[in-house]
PDB file of N, CA and C in Angstrom:
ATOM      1  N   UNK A   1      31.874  15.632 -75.157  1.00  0.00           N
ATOM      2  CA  UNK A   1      30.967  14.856 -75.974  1.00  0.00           C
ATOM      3  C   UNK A   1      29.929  15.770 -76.635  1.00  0.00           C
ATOM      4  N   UNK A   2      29.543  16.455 -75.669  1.00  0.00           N
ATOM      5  CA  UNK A   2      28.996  17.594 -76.227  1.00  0.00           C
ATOM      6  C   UNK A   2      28.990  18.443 -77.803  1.00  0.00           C
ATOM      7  N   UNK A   3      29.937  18.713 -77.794  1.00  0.00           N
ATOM      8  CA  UNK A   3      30.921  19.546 -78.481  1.00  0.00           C
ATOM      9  C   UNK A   3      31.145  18.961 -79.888  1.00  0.00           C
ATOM     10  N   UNK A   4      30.889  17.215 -79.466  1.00  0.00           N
ATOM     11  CA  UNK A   4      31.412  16.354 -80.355  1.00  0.00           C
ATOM     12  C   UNK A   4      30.331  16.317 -81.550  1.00  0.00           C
ATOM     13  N   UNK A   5      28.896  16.024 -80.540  1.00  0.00           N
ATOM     14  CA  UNK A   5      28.038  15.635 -81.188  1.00  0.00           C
ATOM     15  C   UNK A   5      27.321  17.204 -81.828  1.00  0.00           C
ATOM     16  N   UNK A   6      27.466  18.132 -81.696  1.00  0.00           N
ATOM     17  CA  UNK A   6      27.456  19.529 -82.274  1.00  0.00           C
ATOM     18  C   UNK A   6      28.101  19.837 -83.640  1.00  0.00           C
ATOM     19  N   UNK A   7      29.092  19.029 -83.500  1.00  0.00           N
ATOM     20  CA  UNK A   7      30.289  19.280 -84.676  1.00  0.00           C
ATOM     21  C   UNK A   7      30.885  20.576 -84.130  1.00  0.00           C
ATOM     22  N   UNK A   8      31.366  20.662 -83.144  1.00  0.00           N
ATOM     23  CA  UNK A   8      31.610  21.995 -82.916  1.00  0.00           C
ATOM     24  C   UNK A   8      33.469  22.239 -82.878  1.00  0.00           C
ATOM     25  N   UNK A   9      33.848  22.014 -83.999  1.00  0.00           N
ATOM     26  CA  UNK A   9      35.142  21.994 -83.953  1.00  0.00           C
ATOM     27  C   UNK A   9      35.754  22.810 -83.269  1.00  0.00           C
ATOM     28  N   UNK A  10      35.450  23.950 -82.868  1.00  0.00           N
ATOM     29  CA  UNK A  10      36.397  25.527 -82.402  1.00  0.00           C
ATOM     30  C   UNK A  10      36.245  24.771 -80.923  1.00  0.00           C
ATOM     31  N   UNK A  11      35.185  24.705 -80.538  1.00  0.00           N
ATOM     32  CA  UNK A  11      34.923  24.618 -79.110  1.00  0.00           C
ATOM     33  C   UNK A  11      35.353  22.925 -78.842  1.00  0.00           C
ATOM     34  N   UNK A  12      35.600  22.279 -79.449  1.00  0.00           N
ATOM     35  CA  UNK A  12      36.128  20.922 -79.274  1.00  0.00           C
ATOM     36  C   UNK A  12      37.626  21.132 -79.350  1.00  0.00           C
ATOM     37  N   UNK A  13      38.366  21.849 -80.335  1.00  0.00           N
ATOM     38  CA  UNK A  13      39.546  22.178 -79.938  1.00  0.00           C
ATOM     39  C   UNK A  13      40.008  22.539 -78.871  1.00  0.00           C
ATOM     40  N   UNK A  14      39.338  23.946 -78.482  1.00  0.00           N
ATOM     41  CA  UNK A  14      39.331  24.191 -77.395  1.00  0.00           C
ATOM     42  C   UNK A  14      39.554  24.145 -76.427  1.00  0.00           C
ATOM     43  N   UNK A  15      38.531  23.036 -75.699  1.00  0.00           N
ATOM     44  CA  UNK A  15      38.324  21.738 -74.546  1.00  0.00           C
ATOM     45  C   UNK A  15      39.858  21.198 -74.641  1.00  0.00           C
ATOM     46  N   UNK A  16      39.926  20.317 -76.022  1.00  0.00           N
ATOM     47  CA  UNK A  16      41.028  19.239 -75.598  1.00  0.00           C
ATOM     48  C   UNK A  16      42.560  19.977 -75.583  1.00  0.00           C
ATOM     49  N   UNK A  17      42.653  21.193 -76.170  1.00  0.00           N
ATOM     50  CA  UNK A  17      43.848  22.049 -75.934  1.00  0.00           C
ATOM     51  C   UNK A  17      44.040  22.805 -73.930  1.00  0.00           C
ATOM     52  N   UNK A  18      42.857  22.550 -73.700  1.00  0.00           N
ATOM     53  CA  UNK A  18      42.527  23.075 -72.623  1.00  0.00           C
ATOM     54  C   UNK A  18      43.109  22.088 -71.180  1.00  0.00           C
ATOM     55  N   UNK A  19      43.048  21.038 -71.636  1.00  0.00           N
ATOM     56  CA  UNK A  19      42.826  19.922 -70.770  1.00  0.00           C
ATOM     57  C   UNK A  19      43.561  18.905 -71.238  1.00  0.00           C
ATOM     58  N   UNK A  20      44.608  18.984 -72.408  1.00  0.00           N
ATOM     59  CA  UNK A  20      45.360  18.360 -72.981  1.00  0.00           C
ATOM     60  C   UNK A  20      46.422  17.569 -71.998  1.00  0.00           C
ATOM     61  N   UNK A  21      46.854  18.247 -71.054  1.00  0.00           N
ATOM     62  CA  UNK A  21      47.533  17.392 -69.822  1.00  0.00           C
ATOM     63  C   UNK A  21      47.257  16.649 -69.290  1.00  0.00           C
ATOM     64  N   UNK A  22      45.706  16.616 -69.105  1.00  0.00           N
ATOM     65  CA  UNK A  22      44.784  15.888 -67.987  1.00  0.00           C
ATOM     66  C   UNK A  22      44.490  14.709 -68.896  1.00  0.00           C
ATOM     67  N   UNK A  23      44.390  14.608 -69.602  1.00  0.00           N
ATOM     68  CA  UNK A  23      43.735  13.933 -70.661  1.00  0.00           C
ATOM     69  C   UNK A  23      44.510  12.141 -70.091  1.00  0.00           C
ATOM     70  N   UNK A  24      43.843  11.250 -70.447  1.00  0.00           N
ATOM     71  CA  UNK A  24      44.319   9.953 -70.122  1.00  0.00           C
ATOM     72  C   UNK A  24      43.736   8.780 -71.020  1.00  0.00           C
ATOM     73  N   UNK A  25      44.655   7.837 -70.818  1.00  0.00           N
ATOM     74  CA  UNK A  25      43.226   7.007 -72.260  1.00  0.00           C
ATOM     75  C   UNK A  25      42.071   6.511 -71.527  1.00  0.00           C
ATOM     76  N   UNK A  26      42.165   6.926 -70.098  1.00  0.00           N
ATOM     77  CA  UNK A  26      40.337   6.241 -70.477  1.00  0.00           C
ATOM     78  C   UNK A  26      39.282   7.271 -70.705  1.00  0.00           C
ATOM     79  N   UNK A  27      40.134   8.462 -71.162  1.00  0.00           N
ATOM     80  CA  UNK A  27      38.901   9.088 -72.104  1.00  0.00           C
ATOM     81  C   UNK A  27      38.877   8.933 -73.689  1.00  0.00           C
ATOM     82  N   UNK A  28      39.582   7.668 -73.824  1.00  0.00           N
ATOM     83  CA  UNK A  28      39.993   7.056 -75.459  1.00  0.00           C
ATOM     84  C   UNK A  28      38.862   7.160 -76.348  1.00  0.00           C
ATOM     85  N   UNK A  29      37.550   7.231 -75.701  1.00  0.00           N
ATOM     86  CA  UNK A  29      36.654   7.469 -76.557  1.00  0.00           C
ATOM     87  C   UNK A  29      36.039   8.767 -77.281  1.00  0.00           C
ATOM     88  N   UNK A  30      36.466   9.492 -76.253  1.00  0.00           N
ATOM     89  CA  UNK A  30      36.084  11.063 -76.289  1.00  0.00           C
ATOM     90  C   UNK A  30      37.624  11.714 -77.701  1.00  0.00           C
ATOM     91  N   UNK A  31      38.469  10.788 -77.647  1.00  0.00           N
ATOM     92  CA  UNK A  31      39.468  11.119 -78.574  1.00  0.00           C
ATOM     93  C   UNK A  31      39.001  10.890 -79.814  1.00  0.00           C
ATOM     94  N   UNK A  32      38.178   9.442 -79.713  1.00  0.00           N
ATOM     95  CA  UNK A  32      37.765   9.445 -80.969  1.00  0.00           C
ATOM     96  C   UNK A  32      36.838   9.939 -81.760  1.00  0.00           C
ATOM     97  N   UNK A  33      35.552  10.198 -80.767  1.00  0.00           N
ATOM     98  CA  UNK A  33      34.608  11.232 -81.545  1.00  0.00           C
ATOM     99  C   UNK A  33      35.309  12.499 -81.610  1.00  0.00           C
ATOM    100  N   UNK A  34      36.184  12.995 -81.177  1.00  0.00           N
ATOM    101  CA  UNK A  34      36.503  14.503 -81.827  1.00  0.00           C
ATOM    102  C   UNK A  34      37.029  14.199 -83.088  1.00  0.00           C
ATOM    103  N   UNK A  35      37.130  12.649 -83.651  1.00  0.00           N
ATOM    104  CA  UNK A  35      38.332  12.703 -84.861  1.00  0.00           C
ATOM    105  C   UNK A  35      39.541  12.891 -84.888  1.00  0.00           C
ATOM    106  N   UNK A  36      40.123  12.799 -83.796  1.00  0.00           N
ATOM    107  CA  UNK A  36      41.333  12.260 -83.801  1.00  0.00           C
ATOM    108  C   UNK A  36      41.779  10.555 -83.753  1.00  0.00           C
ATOM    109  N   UNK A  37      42.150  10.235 -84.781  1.00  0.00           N
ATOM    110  CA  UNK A  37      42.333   9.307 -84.995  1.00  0.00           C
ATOM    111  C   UNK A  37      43.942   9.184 -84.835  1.00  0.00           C
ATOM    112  N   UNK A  38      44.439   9.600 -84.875  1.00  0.00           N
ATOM    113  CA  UNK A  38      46.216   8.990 -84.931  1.00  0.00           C
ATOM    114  C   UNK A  38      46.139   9.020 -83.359  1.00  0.00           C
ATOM    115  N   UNK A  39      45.915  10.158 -82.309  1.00  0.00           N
ATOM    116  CA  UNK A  39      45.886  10.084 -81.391  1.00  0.00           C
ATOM    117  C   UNK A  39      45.006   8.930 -80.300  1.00  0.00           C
ATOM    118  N   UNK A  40      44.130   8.742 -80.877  1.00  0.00           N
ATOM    119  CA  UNK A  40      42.770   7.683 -80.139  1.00  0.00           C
ATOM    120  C   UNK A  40      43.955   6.067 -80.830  1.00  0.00           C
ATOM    121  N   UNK A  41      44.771   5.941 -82.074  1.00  0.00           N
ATOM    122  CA  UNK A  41      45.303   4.821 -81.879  1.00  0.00           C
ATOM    123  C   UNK A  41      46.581   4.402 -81.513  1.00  0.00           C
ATOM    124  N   UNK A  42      47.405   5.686 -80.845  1.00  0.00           N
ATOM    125  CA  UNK A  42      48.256   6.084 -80.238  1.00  0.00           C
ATOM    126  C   UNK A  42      48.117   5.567 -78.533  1.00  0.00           C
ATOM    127  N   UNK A  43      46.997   6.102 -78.032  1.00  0.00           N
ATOM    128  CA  UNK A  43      46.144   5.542 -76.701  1.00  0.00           C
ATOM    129  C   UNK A  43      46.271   4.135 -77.155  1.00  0.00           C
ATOM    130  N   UNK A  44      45.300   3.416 -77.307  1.00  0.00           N
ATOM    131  CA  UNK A  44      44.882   2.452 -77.847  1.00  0.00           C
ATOM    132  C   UNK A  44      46.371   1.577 -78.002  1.00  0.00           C
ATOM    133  N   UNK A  45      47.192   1.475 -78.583  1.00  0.00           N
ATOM    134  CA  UNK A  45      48.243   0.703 -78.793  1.00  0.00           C
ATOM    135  C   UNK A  45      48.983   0.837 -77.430  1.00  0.00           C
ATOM    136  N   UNK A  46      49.528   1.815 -76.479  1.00  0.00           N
ATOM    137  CA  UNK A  46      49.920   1.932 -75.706  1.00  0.00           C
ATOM    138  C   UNK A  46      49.029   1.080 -74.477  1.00  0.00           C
ATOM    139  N   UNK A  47      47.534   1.212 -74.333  1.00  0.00           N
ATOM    140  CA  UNK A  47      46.781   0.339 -73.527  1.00  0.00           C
ATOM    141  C   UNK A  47      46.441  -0.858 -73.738  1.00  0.00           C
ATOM    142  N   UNK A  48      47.085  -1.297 -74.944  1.00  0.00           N
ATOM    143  CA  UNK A  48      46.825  -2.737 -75.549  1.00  0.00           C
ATOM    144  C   UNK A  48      48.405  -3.659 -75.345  1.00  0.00           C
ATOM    145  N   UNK A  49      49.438  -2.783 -74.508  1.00  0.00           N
ATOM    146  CA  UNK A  49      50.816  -3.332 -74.236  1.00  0.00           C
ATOM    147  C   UNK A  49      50.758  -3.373 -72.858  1.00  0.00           C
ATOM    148  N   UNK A  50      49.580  -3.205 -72.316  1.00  0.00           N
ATOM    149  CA  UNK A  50      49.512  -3.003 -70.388  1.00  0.00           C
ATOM    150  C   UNK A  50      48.650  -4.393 -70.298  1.00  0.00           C
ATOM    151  N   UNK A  51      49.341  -4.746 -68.936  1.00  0.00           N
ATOM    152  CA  UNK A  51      48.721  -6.255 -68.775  1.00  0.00           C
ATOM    153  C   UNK A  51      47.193  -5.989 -68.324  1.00  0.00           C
ATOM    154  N   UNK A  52      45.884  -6.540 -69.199  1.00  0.00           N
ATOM    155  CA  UNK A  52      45.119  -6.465 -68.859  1.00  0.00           C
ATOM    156  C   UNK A  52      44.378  -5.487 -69.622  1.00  0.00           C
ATOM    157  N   UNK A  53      45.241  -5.009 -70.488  1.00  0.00           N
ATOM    158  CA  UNK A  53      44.896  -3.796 -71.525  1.00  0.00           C
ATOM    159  C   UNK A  53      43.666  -3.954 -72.110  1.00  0.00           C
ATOM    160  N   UNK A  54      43.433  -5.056 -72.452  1.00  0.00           N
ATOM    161  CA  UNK A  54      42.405  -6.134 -73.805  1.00  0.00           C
ATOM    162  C   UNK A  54      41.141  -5.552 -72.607  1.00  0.00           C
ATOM    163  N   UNK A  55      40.981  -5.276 -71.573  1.00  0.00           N
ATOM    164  CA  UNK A  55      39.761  -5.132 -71.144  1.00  0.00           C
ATOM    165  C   UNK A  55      39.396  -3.640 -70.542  1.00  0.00           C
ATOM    166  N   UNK A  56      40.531  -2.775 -70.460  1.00  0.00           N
ATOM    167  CA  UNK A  56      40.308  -1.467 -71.074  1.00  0.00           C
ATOM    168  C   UNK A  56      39.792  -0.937 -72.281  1.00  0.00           C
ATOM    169  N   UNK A  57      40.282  -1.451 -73.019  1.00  0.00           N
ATOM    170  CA  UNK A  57      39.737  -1.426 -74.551  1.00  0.00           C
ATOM    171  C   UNK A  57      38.363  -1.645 -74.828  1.00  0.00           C
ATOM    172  N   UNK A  58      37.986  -2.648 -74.205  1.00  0.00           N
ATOM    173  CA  UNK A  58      36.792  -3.298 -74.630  1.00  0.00           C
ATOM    174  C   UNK A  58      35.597  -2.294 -73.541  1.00  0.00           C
ATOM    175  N   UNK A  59      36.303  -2.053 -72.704  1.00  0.00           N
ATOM    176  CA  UNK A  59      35.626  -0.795 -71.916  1.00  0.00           C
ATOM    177  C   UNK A  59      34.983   0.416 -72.539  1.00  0.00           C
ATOM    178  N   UNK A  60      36.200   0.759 -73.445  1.00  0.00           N
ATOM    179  CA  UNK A  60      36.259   2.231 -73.949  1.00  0.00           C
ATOM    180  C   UNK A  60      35.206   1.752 -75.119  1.00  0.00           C
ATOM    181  N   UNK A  61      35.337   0.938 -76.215  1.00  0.00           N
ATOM    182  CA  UNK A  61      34.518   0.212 -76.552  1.00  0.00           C
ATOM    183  C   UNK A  61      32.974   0.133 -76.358  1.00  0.00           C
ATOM    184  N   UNK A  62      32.825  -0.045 -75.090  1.00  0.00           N
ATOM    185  CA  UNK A  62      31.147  -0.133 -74.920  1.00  0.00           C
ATOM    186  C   UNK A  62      30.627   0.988 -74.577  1.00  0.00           C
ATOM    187  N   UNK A  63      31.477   1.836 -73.746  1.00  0.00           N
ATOM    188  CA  UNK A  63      31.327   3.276 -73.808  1.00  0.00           C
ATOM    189  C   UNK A  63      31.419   4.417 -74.289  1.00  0.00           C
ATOM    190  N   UNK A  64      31.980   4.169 -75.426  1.00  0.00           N
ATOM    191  CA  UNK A  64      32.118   5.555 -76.820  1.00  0.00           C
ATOM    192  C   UNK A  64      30.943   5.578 -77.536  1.00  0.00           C
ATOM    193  N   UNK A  65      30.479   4.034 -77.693  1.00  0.00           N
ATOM    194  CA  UNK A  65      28.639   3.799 -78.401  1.00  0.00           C
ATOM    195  C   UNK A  65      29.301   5.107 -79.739  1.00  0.00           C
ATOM    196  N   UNK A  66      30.939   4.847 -80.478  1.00  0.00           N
ATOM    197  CA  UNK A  66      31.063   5.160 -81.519  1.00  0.00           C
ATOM    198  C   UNK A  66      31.931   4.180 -82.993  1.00  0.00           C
ATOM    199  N   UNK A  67      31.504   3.148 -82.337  1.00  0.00           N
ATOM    200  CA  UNK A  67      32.164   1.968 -83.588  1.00  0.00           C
ATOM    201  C   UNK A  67      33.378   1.606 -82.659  1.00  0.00           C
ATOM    202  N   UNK A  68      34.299   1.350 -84.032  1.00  0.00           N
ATOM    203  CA  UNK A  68      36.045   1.286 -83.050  1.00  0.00           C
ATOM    204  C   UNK A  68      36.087   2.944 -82.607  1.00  0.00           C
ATOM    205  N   UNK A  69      36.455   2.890 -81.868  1.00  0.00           N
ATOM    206  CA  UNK A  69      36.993   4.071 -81.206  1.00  0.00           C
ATOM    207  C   UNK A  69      38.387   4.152 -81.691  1.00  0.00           C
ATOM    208  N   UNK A  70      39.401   3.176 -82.310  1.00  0.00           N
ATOM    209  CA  UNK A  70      40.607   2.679 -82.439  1.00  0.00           C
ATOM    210  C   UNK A  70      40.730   1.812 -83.792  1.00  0.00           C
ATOM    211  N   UNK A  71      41.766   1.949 -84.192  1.00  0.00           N
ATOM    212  CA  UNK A  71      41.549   0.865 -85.478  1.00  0.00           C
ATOM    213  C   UNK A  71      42.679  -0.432 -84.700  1.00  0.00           C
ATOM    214  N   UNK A  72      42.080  -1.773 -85.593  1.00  0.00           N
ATOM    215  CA  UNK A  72      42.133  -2.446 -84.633  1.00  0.00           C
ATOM    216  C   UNK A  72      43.841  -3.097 -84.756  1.00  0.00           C
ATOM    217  N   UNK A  73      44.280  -2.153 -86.011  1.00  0.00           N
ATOM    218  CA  UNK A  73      45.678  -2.640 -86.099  1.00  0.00           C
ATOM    219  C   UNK A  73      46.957  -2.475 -85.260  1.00  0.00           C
ATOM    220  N   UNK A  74      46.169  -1.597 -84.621  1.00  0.00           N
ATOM    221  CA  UNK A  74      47.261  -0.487 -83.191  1.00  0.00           C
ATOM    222  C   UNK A  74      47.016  -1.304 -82.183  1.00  0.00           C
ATOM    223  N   UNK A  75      46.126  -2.697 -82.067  1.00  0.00           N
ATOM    224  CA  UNK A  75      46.266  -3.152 -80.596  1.00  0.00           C
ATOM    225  C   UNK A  75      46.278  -4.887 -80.671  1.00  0.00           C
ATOM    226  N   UNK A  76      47.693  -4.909 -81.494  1.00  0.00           N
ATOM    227  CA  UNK A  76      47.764  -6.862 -81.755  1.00  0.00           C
ATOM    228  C   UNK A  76      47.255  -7.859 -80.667  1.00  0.00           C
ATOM    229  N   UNK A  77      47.625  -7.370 -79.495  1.00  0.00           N
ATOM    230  CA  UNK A  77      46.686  -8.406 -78.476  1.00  0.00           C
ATOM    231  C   UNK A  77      45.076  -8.178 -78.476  1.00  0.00           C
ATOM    232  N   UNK A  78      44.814  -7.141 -78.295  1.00  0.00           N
ATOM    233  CA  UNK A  78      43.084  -7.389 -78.628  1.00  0.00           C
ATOM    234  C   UNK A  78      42.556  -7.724 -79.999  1.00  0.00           C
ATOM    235  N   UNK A  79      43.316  -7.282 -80.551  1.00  0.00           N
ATOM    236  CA  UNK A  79      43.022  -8.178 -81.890  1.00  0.00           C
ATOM    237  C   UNK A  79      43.033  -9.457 -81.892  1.00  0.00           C
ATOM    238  N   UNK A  80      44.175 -10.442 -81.247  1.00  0.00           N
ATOM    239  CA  UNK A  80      44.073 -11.638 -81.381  1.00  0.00           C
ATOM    240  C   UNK A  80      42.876 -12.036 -80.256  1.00  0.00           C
ATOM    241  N   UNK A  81      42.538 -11.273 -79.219  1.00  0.00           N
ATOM    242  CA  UNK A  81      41.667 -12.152 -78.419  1.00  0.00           C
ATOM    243  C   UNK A  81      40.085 -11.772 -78.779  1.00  0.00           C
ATOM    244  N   UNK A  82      40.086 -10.819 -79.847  1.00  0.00           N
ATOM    245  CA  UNK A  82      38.676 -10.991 -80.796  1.00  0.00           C
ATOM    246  C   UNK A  82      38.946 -12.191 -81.154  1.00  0.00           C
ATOM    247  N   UNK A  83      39.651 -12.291 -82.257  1.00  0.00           N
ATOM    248  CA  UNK A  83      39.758 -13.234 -82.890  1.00  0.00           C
ATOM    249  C   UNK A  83      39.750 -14.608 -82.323  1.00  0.00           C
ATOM    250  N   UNK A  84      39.927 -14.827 -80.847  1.00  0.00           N
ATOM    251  CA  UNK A  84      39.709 -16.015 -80.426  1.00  0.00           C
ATOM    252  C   UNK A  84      38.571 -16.199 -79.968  1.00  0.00           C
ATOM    253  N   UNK A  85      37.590 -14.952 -79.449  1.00  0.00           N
ATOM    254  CA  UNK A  85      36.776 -15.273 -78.865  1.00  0.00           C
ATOM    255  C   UNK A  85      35.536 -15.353 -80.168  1.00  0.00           C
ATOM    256  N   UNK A  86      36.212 -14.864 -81.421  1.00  0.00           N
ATOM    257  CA  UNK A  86      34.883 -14.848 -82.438  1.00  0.00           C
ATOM    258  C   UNK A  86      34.330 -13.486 -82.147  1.00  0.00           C
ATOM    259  N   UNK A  87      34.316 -12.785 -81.591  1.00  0.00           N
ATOM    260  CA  UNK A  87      33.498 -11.711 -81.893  1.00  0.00           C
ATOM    261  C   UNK A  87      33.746 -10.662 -82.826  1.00  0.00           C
ATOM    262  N   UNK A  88      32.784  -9.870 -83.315  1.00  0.00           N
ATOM    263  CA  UNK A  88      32.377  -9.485 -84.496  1.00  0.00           C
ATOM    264  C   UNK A  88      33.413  -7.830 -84.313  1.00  0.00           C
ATOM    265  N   UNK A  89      34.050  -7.362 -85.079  1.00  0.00           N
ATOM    266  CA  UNK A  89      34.552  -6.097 -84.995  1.00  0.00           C
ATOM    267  C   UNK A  89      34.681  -5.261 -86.719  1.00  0.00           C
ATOM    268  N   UNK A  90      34.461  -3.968 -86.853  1.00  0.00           N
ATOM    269  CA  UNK A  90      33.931  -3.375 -86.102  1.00  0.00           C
ATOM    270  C   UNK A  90      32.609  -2.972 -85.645  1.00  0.00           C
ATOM    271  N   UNK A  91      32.200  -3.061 -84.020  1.00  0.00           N
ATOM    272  CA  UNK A  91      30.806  -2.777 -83.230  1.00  0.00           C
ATOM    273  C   UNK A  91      29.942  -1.616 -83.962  1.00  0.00           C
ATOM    274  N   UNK A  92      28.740  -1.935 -84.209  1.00  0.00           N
ATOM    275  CA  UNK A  92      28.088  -1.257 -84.263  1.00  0.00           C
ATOM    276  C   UNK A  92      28.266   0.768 -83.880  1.00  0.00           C
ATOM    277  N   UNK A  93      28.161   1.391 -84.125  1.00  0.00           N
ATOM    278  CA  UNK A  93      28.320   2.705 -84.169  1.00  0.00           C
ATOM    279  C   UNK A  93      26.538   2.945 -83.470  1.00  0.00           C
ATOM    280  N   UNK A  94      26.742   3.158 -82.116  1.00  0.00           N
ATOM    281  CA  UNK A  94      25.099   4.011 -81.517  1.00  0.00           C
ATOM    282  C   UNK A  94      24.731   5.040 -81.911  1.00  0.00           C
ATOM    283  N   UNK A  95      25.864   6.179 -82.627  1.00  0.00           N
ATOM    284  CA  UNK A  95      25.540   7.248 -82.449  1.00  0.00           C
ATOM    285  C   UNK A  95      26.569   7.981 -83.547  1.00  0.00           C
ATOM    286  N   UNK A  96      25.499   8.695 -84.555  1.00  0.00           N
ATOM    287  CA  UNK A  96      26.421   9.221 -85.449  1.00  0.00           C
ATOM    288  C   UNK A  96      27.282  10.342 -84.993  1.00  0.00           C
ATOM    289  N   UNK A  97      28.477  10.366 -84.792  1.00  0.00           N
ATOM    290  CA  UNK A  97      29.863  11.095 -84.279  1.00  0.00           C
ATOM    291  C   UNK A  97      29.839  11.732 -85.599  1.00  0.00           C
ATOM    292  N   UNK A  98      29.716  13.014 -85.994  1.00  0.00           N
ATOM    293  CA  UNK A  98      29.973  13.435 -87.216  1.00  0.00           C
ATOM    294  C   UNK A  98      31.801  13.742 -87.545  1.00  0.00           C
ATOM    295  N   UNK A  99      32.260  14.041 -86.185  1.00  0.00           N
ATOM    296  CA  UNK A  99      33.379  14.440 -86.831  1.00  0.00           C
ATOM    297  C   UNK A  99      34.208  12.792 -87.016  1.00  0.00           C
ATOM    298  N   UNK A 100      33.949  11.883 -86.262  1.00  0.00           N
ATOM    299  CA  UNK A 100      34.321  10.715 -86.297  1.00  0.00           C
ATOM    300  C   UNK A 100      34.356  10.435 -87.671  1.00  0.00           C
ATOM    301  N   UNK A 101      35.193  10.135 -88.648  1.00  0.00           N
ATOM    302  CA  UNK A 101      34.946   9.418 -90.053  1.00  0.00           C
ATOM    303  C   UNK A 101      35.064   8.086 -90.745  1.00  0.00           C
ATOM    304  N   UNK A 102      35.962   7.655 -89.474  1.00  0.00           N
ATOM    305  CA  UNK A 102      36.013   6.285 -89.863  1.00  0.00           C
ATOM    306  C   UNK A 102      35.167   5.168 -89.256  1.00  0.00           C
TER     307      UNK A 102
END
């Protein structure tokens, strides 16, 4: 996160080349402030096909405090259960992620 909020691309590469094995989606958020986006909705669609997924998501969600972490087309069940519950997407962004762009 560090790294993230630095803009520190070399050393954010780095890290996630480093640890690229270890890596799991519930660090889905940390995928997305580095700007990886195909990868963060790669996670994201895969945890949105696990029973119970819709509340992983919404996890990663309150804890990235970086907007969608995910776009919301990669995860048709949490999409529909926004959509049922009415709530507003996409969340607020806490914290400008520079490399984050979307």
């Amino acid at each position: 996160m560090l790294a993230s909020a630095r803009s520190d691309t070399e050393e954010l590469k780095r890290i996630l080349e480093t640890y690229a094995s270890e890596i799991t989606d519930t660090e889905l958020g940390v995928i997305a402030i580095s700007g990886n986006r195909e990868l963060a909705n790669e996670m994201a669609h895969r945890i949105d096909a696990q029973p119970y997924g819709y509340l992983r998501l919404m996890t990663s969600v309150m804890t990235c405090h970086c907007g969608a972490p995910f776009d919301l087309e990669a995860t048709p069940d949490f999409a529909r259960r926004l959509e049922e519950a009415e709530l507003p997407w996409p969340p607020v962004s806490q914290i400008d992620w520079q490399l984050k762009d979307w």
